[in-house]
C-alpha atoms as a PDB file:
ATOM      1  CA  UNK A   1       4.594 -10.430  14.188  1.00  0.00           C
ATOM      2  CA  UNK A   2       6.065  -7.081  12.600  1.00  0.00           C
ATOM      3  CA  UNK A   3       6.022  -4.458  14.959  1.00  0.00           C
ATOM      4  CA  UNK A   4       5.259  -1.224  14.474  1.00  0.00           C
ATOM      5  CA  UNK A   5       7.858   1.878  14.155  1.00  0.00           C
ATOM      6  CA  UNK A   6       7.678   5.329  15.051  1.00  0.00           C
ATOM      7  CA  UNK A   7       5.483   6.501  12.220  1.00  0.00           C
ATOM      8  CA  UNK A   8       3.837   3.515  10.946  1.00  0.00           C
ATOM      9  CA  UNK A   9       1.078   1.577  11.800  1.00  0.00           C
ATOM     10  CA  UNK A  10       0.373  -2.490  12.355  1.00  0.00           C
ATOM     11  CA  UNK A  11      -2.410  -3.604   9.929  1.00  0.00           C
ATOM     12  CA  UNK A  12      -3.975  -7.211   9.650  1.00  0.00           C
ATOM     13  CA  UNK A  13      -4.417  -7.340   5.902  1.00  0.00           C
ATOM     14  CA  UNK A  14      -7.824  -8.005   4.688  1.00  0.00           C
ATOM     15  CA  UNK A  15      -6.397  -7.793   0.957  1.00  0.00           C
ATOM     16  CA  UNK A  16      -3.663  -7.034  -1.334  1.00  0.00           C
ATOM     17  CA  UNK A  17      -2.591  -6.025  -4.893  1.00  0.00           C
ATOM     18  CA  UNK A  18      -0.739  -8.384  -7.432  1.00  0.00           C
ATOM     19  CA  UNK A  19       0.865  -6.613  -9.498  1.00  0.00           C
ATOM     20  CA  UNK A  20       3.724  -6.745 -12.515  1.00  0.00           C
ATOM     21  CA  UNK A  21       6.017  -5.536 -10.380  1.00  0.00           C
ATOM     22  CA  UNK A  22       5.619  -7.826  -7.357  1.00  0.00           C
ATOM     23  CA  UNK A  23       6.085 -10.850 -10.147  1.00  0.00           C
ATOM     24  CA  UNK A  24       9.631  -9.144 -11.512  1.00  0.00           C
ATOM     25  CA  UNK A  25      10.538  -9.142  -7.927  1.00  0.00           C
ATOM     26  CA  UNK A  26       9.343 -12.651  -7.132  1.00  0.00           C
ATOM     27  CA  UNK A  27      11.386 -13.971 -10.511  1.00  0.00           C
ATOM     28  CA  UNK A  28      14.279 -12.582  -8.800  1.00  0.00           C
ATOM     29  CA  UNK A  29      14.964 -10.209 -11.791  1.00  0.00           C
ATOM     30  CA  UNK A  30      16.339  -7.116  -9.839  1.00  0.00           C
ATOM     31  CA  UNK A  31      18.145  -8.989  -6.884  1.00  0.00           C
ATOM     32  CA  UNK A  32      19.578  -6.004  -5.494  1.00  0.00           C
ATOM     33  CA  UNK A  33      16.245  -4.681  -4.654  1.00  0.00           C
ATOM     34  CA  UNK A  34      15.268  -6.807  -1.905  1.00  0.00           C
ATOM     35  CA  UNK A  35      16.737  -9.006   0.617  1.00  0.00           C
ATOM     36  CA  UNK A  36      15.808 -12.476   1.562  1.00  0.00           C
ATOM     37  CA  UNK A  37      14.011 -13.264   3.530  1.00  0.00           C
ATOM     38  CA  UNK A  38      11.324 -10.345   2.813  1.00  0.00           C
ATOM     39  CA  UNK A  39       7.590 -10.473   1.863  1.00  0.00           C
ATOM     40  CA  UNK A  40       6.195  -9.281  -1.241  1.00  0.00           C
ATOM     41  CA  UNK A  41       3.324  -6.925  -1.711  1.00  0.00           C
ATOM     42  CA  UNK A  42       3.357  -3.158  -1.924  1.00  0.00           C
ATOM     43  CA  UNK A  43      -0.472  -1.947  -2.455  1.00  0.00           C
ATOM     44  CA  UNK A  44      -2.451  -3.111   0.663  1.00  0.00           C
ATOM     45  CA  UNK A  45      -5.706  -2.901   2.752  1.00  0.00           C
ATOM     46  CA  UNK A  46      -6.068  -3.745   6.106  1.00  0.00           C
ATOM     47  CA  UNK A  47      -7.514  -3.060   9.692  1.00  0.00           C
ATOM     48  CA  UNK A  48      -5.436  -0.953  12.331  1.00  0.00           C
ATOM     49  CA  UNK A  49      -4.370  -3.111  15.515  1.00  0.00           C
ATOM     50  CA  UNK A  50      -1.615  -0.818  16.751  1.00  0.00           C
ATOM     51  CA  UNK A  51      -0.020   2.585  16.056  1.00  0.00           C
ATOM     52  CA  UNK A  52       3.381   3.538  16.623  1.00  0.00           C
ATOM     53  CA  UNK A  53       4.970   6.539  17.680  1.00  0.00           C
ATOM     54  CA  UNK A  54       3.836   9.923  16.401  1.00  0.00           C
ATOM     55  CA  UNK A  55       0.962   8.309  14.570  1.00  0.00           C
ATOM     56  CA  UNK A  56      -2.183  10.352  15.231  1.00  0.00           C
ATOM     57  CA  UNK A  57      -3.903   9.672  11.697  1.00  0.00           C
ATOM     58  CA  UNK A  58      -5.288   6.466  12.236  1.00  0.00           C
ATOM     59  CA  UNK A  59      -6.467   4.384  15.539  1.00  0.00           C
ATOM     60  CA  UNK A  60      -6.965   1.104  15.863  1.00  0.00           C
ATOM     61  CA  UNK A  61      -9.988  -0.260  14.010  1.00  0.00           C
ATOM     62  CA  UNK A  62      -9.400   1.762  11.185  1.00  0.00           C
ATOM     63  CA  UNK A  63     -10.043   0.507   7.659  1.00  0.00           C
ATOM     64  CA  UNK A  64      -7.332   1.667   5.514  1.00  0.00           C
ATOM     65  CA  UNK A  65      -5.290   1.382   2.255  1.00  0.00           C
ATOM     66  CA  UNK A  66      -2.797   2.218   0.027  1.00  0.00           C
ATOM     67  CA  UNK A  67       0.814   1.533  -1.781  1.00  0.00           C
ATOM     68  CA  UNK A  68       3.395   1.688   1.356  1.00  0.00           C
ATOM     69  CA  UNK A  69       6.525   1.949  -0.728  1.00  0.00           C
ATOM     70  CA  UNK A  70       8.028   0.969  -4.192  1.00  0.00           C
ATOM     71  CA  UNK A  71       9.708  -2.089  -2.579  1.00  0.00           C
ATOM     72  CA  UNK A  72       7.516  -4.267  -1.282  1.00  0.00           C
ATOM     73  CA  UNK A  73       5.810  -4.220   2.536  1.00  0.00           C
ATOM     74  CA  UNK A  74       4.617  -7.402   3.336  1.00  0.00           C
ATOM     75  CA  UNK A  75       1.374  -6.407   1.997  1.00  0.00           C
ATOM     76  CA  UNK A  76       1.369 -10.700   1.540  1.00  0.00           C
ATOM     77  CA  UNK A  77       1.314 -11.356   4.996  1.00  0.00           C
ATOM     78  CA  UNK A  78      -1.269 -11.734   7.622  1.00  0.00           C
ATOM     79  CA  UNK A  79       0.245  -8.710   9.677  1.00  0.00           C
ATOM     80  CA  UNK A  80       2.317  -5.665   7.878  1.00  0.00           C
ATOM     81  CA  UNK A  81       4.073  -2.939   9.383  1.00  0.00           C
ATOM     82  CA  UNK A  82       3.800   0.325   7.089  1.00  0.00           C
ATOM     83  CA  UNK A  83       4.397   3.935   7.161  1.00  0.00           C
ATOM     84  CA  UNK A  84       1.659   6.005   7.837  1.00  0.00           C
ATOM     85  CA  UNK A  85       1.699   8.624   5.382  1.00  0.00           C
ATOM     86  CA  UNK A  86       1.278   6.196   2.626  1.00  0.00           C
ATOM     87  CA  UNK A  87      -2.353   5.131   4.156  1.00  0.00           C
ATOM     88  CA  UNK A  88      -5.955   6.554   3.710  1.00  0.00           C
ATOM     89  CA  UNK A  89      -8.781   5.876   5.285  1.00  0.00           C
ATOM     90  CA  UNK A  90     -10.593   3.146   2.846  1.00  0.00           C
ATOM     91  CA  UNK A  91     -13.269   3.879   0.688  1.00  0.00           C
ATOM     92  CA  UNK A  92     -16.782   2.770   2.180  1.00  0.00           C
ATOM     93  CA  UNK A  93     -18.441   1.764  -1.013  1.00  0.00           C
ATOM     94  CA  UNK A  94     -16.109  -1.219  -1.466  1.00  0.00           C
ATOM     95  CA  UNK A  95     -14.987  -3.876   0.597  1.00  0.00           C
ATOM     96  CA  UNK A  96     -11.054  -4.638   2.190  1.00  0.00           C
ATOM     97  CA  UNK A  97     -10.290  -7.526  -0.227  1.00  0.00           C
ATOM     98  CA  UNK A  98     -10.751  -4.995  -3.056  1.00  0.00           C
ATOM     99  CA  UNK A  99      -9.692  -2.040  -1.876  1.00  0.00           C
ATOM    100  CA  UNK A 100      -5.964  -3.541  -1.511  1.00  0.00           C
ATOM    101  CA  UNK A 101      -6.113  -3.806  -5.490  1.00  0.00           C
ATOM    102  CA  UNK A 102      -7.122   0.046  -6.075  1.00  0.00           C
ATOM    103  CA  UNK A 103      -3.745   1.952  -5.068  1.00  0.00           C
ATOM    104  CA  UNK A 104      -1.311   1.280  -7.996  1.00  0.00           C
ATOM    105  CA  UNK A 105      -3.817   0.488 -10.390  1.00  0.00           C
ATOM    106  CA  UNK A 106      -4.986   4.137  -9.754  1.00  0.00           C
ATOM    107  CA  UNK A 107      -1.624   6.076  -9.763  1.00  0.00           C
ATOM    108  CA  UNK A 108      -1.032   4.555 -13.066  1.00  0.00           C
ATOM    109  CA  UNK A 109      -4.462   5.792 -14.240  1.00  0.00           C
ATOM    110  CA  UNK A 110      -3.739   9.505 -12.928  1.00  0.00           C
ATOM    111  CA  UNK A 111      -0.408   9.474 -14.411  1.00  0.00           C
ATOM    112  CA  UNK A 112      -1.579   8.097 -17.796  1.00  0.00           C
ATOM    113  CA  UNK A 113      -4.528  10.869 -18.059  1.00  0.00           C
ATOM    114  CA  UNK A 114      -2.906  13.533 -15.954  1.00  0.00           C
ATOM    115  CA  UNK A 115       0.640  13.266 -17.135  1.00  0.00           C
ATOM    116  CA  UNK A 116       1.022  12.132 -20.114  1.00  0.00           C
ATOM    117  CA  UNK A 117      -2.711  13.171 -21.773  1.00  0.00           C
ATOM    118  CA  UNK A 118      -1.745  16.520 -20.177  1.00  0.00           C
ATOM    119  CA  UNK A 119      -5.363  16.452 -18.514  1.00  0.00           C
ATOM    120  CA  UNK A 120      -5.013  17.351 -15.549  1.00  0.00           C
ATOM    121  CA  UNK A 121      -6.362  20.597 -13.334  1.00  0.00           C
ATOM    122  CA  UNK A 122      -3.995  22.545 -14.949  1.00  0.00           C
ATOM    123  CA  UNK A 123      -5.829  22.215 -18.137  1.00  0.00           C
ATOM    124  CA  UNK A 124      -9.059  23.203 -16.976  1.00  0.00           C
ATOM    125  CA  UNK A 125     -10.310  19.107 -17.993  1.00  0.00           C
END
């Protein structure tokens, strides 16, 4: 059972994304990324059980998501420790199994149409 640090936040994961990059890492392509033993999994979605020091975002019960780091979390794992800051409350209109697939999936989208379309705010689209 992970605990959690000052800053993060101890989530039972209700669901998780599978992504290209979690399959790179699991082929053992870029070794000097990770460490074994680790867990993969970087975009999650989970319920709060505990908070850790200086956490005052979230409480537990919370439903939350999002894409903890670029290396992978544990997102795979019953129980994942992860930084606070990269969680938001979860959307209501959706449930926790699908809400751990949203947070890369969507970054990429934003990137695609607000980076490289150049439509973003700026642009007045």
């Amino acid at each position: 059972m992970p605990e959690p640090g000052p800053g993060e936040v101890l989530l039972t994961v209700a669901g998780a994304g599978v992504n290209p990059g979690d399959a790179v890492l699991r082929a053992g392509r870029v070794p000097d990324l990770v460490t074994p033993p680790w867990t993969s999994g970087t975009d999650v979605a989970g319920v709060v059980e505990r908070v850790g020091d200086g956490v005052t975002r979230f409480v537990p019960g919370d439903e939350v998501y999002g894409m903890p780091a670029v290396t992978p979390r544990g997102a795979y794992a019953e129980f994942a420790a992860v930084p606070a800051d990269a969680l938001a409350l979860a959307p209501k209109n959706i449930d926790l199994a699908h809400a751990g697939a949203v947070p890369l999936v969507t970054v990429t989208a934003w990137q695609a149409l607000a980076v490289l379309a150049g439509s973003g705010p700026e642009t007045g689209c």
